[in-house]
Protein backbone atom coordinates (compact mmCIF):
# COMPACT_ATOMS: atom_id res chain seq x y z
CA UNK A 1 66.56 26.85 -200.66
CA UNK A 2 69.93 28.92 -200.46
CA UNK A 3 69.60 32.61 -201.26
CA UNK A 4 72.29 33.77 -203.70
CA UNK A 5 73.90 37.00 -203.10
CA UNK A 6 74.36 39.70 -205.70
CA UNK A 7 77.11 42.43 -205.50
CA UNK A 8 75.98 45.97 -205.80
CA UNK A 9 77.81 45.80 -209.44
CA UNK A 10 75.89 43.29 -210.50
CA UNK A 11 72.49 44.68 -209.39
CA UNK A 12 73.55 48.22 -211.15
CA UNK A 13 74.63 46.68 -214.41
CA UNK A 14 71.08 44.82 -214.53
CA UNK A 15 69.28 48.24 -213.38
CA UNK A 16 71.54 49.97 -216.37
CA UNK A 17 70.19 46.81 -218.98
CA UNK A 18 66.66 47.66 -218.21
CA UNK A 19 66.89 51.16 -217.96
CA UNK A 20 68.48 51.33 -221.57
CA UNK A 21 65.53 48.64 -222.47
CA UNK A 22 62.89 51.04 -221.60
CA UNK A 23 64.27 53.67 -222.61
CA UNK A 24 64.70 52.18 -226.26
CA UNK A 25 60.47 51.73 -225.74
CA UNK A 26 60.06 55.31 -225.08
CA UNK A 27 60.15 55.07 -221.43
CA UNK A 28 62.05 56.82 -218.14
CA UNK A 29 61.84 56.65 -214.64
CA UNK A 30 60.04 59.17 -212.32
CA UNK A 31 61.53 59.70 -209.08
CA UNK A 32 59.82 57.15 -207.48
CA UNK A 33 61.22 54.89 -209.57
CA UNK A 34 64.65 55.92 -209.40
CA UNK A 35 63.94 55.86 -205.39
CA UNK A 36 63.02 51.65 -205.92
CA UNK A 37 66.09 51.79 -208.13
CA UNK A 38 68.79 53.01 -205.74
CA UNK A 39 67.30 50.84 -202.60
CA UNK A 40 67.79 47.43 -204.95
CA UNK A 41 71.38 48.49 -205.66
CA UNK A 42 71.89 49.53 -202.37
CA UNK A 43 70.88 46.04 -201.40
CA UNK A 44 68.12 47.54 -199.17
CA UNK A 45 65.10 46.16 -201.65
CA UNK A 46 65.18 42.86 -203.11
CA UNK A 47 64.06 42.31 -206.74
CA UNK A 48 60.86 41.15 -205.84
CA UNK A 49 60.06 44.98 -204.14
CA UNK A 50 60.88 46.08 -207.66
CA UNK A 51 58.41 43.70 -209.29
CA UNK A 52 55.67 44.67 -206.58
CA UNK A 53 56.09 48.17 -207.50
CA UNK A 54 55.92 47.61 -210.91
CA UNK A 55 52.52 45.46 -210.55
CA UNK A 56 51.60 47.94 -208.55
CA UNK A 57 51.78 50.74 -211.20
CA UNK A 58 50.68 48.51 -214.29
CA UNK A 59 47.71 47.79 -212.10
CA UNK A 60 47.20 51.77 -211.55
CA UNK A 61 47.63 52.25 -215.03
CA UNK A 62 45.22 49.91 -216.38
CA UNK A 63 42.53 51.56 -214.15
CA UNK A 64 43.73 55.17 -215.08
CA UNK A 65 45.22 56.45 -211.92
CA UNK A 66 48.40 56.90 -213.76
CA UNK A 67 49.39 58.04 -217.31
């Protein structure tokens, strides 16, 4: 399997899509978030990292850790 690279752009412009997604739902990003945010379009966290964290959370949520 080759690994395809993304520029920084790219990953930005998808963060930006989602962002404006979520936001559209009624949602924003806590810091922590924003922290997961800047390492994937620094190239530092991969999108998978970002889908952890966010099964991590939903998973947090459902039990009632988080609101």
């Amino acid at each position: 399997m080759t690994k395809t690279l993304i520029s920084a752009g790219d990953r930005a412009l998808h963060v930006d899509q989602t962002l404006a997604n979520h936001a559209i739902e009624g949602f924003a990003p806590d810091e922590a978030d924003k922290l997961h945010i800047a390492r994937y379009v620094a190239g530092t966290a991969s999108v998978n990292d970002l889908l952890s964290q966010a099964r991590l959370f939903a998973l947090e949520a459902k039990k009632g850790i988080v609101s």
